[in-house]
Protein backbone atom coordinates (compact mmCIF):
# COMPACT_ATOMS: atom_id res chain seq x y z
CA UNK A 1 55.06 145.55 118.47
CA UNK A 2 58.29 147.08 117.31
CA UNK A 3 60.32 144.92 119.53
CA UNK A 4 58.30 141.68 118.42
CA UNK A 5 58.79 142.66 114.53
CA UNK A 6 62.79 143.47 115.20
CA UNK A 7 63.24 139.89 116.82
CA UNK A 8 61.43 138.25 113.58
CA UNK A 9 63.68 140.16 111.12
CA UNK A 10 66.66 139.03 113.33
CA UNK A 11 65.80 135.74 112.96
CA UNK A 12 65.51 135.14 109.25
CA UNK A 13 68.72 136.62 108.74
CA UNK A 14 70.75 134.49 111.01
CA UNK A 15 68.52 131.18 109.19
CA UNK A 16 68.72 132.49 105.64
CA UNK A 17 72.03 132.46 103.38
CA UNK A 18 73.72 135.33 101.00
CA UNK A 19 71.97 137.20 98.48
CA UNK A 20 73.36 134.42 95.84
CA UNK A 21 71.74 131.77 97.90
CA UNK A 22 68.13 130.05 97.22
CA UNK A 23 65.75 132.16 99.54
CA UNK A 24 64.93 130.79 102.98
CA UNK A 25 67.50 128.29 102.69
CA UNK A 26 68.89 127.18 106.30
CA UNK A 27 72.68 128.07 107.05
CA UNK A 28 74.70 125.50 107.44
CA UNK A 29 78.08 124.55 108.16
CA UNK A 30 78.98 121.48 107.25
CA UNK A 31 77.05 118.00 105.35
CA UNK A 32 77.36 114.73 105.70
CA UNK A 33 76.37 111.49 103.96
CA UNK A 34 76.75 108.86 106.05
CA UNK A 35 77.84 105.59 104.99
CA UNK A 36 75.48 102.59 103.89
CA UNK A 37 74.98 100.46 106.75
CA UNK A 38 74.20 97.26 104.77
CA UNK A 39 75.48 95.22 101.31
CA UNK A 40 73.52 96.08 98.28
CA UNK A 41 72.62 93.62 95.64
CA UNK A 42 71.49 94.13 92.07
CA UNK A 43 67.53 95.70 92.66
CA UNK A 44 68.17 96.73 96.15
CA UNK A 45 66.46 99.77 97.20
CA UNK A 46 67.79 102.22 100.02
CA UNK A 47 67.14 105.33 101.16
CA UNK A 48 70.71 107.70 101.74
CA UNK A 49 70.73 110.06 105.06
CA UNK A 50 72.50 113.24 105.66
CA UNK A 51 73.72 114.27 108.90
CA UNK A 52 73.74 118.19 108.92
CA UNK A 53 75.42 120.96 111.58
CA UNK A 54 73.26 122.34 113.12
CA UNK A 55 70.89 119.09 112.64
CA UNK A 56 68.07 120.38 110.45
CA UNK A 57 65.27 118.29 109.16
CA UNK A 58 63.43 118.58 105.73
CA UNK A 59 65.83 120.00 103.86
CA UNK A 60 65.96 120.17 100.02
CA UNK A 61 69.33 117.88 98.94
CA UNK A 62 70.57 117.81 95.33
CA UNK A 63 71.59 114.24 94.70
CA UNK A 64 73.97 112.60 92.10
CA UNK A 65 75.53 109.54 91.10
CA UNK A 66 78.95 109.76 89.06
CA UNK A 67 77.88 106.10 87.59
CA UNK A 68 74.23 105.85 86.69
CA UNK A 69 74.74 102.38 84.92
CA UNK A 70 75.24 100.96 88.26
CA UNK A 71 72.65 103.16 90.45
CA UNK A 72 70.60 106.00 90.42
CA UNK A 73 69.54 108.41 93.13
CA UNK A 74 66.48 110.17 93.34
CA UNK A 75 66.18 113.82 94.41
CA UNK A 76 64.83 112.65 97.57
CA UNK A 77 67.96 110.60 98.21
CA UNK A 78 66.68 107.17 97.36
CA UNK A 79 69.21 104.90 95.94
CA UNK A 80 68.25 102.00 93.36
CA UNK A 81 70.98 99.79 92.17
CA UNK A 82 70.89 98.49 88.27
CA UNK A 83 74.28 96.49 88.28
CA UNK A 84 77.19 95.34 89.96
CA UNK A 85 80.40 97.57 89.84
CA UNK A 86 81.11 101.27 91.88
CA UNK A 87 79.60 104.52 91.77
CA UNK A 88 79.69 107.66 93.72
CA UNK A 89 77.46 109.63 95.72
CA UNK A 90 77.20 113.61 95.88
CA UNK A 91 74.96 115.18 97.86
CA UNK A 92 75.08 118.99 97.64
CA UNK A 93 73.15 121.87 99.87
CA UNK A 94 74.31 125.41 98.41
CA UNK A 95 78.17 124.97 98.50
CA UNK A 96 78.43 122.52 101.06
CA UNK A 97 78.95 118.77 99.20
CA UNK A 98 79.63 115.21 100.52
CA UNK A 99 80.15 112.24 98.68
CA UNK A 100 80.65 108.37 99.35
CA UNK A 101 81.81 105.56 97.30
CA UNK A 102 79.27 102.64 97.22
CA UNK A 103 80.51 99.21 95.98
CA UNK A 104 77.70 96.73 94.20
CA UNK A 105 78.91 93.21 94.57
CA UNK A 106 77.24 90.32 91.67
CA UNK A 107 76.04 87.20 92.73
CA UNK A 108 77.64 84.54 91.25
CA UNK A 109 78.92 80.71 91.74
CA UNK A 110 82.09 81.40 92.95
CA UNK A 111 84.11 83.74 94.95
CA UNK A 112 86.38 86.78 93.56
CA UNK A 113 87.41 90.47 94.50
CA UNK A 114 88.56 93.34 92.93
CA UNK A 115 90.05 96.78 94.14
CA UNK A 116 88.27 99.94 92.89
CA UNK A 117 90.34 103.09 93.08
CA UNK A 118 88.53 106.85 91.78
CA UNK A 119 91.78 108.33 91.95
CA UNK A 120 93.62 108.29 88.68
CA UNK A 121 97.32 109.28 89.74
CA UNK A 122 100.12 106.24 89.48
CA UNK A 123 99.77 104.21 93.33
CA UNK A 124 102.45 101.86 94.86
CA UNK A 125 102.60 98.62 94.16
CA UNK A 126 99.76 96.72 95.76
CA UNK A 127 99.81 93.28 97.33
CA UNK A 128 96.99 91.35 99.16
CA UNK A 129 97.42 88.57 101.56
CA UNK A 130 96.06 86.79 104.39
CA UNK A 131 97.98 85.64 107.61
CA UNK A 132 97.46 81.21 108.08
CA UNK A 133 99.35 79.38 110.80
CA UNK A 134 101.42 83.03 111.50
CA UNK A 135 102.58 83.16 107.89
CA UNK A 136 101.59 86.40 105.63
CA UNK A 137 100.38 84.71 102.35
CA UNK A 138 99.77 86.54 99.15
CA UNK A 139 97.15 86.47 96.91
CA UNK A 140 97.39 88.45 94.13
CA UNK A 141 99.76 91.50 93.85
CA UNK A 142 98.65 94.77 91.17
CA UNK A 143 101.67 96.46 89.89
CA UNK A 144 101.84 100.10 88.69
CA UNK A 145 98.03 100.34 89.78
CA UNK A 146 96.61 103.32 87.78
CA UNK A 147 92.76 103.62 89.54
CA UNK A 148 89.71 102.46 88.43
CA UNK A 149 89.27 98.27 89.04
CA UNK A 150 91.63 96.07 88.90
CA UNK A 151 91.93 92.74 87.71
CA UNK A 152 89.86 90.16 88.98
CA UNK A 153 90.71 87.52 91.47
CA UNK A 154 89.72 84.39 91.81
CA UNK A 155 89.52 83.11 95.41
CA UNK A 156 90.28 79.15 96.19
CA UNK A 157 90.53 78.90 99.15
CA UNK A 158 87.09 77.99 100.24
CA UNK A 159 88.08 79.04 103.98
CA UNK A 160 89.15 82.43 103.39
CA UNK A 161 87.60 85.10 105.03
CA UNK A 162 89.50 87.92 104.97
CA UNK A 163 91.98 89.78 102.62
CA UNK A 164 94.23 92.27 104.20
CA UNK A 165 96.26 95.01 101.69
CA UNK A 166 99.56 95.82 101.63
CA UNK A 167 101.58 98.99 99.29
CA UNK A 168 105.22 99.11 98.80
CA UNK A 169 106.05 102.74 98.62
CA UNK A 170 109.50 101.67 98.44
CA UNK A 171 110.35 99.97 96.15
CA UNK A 172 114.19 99.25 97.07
CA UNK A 173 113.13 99.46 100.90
CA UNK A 174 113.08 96.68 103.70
CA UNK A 175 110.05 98.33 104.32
CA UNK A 176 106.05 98.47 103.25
CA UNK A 177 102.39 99.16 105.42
CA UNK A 178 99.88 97.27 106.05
CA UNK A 179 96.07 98.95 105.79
CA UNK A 180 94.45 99.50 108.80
CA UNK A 181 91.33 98.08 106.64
CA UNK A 182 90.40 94.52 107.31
CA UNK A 183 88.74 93.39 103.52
CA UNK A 184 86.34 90.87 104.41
CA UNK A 185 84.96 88.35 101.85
CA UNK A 186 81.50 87.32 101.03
CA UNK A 187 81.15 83.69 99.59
CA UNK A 188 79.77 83.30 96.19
CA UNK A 189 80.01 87.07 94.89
CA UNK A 190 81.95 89.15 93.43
CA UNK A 191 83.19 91.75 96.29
CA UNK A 192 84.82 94.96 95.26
CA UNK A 193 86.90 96.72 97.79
CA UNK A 194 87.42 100.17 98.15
CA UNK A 195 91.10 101.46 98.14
CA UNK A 196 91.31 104.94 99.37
CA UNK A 197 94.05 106.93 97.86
CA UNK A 198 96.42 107.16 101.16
CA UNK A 199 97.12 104.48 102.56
CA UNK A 200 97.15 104.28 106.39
CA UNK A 201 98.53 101.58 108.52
CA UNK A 202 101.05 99.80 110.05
CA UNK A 203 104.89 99.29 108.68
CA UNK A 204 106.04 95.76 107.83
CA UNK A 205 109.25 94.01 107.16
CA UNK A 206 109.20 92.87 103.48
CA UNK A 207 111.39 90.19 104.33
CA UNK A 208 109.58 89.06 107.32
CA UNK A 209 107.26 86.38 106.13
CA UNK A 210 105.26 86.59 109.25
CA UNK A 211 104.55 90.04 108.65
CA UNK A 212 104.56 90.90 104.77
CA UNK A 213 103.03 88.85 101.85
CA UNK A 214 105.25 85.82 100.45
CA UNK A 215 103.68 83.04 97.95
CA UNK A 216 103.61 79.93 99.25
CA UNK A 217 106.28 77.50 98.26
CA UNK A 218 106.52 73.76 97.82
CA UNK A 219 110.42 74.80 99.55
CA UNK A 220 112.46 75.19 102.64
CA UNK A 221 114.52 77.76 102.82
CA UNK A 222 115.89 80.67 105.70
CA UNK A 223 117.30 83.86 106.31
CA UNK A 224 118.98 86.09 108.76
CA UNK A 225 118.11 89.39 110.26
CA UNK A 226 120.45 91.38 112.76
CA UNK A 227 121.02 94.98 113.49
CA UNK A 228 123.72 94.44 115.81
CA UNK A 229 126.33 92.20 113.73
CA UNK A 230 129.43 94.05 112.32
CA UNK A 231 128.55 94.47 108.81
CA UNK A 232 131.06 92.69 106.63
CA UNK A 233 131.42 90.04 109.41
CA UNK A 234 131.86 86.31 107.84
CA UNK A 235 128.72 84.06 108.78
CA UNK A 236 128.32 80.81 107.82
CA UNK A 237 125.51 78.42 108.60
CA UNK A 238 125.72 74.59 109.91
CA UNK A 239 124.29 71.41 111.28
CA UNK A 240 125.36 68.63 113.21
CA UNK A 241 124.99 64.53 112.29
CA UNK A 242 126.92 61.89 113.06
CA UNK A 243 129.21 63.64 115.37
CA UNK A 244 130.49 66.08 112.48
CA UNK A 245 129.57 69.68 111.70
CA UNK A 246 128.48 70.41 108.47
CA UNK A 247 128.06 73.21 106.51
CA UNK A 248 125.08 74.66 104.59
CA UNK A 249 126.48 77.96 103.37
CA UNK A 250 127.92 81.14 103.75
CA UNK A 251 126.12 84.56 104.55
CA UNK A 252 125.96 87.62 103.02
CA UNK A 253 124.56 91.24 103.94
CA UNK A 254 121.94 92.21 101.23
CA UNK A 255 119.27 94.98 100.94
CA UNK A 256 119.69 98.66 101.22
CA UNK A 257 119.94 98.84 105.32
CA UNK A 258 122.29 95.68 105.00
CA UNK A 259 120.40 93.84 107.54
CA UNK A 260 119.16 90.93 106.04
CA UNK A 261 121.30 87.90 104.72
CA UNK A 262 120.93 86.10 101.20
CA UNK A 263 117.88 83.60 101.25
CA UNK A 264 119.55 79.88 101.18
CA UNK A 265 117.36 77.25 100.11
CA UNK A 266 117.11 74.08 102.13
CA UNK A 267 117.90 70.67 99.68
CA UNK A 268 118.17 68.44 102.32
CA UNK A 269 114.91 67.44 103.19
CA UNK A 270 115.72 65.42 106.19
CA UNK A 271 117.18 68.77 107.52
CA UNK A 272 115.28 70.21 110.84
CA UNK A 273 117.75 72.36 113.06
CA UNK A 274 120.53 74.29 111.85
CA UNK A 275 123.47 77.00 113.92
CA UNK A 276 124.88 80.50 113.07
CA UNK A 277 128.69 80.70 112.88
CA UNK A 278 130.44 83.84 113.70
CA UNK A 279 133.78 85.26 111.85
CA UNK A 280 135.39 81.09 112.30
CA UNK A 281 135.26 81.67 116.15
CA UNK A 282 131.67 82.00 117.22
CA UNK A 283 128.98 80.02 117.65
CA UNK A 284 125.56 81.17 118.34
CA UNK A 285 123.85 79.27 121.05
CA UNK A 286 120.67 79.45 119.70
CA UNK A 287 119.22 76.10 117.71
CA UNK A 288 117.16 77.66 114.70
CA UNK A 289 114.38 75.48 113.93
CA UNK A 290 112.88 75.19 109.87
CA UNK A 291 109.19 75.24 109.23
CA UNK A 292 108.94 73.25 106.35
CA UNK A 293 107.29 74.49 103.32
CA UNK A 294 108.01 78.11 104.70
CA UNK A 295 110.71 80.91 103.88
CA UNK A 296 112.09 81.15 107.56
CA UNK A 297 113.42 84.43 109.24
CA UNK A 298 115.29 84.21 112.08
CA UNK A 299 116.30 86.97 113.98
CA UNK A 300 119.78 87.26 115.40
CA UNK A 301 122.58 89.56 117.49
CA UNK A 302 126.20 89.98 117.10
CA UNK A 303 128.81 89.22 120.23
CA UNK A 304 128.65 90.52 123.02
CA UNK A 305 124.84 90.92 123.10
CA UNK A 306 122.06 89.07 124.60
CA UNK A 307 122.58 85.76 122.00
CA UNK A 308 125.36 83.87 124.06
CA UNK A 309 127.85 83.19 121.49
CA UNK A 310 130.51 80.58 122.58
CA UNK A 311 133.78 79.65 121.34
CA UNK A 312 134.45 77.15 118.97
CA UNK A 313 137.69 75.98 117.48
CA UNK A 314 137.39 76.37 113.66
CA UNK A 315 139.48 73.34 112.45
CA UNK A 316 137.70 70.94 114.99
CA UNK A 317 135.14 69.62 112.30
CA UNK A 318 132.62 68.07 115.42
CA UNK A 319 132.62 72.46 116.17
CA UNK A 320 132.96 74.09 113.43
CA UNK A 321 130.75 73.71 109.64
CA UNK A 322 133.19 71.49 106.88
């Protein structure tokens, strides 16, 4: 009997907390409120579930949500949703908490976003975009975004499906990331996207219009990228008609890594192929094709490396740009 009455006491003191605690309240070591597994519209209904360690059933939760305007919680974990907009989830078993952002999108007759943020402190400037016919095309960009929503945007392009996000830490950097988060738009509402306070992704070339956000243009226009050209080099850029070589205009190394050229606008619309001269004695042997309507990158190497530059005899004007 002693034995029997030594194992019981055991027992309820490894499944019972401190003296501070509620009595008979399970130990546990970590909570977790799992994410809602469906979209919520105004007078939706759904019940929240908590996956505990060790996994313990009919447990006592304390619920709250940090926006009751938008939805309420019960104390048995049942969500109810009043209004469109964002609120936050706690759910709390002795000092153990766990919390999850729920967006409430509005029914309406056309389709918008917004990006919701609970953190207050000043975030990099945010663009979003989409990616059509391997061009990166922006949306809407939110500068100096404090938290909270932003402003609203409108979406008109009745095919779009998806809405990617992109931050530019740095400011005077070639450089920005894309989320890993793919946004994805439902037709006819207002969707609110969560942006998390970190952003993680991939890094992007700013000026790489395949790869970063860039408005679209009614335009032509190109650019040059190397990391192997001899910075300070003369380039020029060309074309060839009627048996002459003519010029389009002279390079120069902007940005802070110095790796881009200056962006030269194409006026002649009838233009479709144009060459990369080298220091009045190269020629690149590479035919750089426009995409009309686009801001073109091309990507380029100095001599010597894999881009086959040949000679060419600089007061010829059928070889060199005049």
């Amino acid at each position: 009997m002693k034995k029997i009455l030594f194992t019981l006491l055991t027992l309820a003191v490894l499944f019972s907390c401190g003296e501070n605690k509620e009595p008979n309240m399970v130990v546990l070591t970590s909570i977790s409120l799992n994410n809602i597994d469906r979209d919520l519209n105004i007078g939706d209904s759904y019940q929240m579930a908590v996956t505990t360690k060790p996994a313990v059933n009919g447990l006592n939760f304390e619920w709250d949500s940090s926006d009751k305007s938008v939805a309420t919680i019960s104390n048995k974990g049942v969500l109810k949703v009043l209004s469109d907009g964002t609120t936050t989830i706690t759910v709390s078993y002795g000092d153990l908490t766990s919390s999850v952002s729920v967006p409430i999108s509005r029914e309406q007759d056309y389709t918008s976003f917004v990006f919701w943020s609970e953190f207050s402190d000043r975030n990099p400037d945010i663009i979003a975009g989409y990616y059509n016919d391997g061009y990166c095309i922006s949306i809407a960009k939110f500068e100096d975004f404090q938290g909270g929503y932003s402003e609203e945007v409108v979406v008109t392009n009745d095919t779009l499906t998806q809405v990617y996000l992109f931050a530019d830490y740095y400011a005077n950097d070639d450089e920005g990331i894309k989320s890993d988060t793919v946004y994805v738009l439902q037709k006819n509402k207002k969707n609110i996207f969560i942006r998390q306070r970190y952003t993680k992704g991939l890094g992007v070339e700013k000026n790489d219009p395949t790869q970063y956000p860039h408005p679209n243009q009614d335009y032509t226009s190109f650019l040059f990228f190397s990391r192997s050209i001899v910075l300070g080099s003369s380039l020029t850029t060309g074309y060839y008609s009627d048996g002459l070589c003519k010029k389009i205009e002279d390079m120069e190394w902007v940005g802070t890594t110095r790796s881009y050229t200056n962006e030269v606008k194409v006026t002649n619309d009838t233009l479709t192929h144009i060459y990369l001269f080298f220091e009045s004695h190269f020629r690149l042997d590479t035919v750089f094709v426009l995409n009309k309507g686009r801001k073109n990158l091309f990507r380029t190497v100095g001599p010597n490396k894999d881009g086959d530059w040949i000679y060419v005899n600089s007061s010829d004007p059928s070889q060199y740009p005049h």
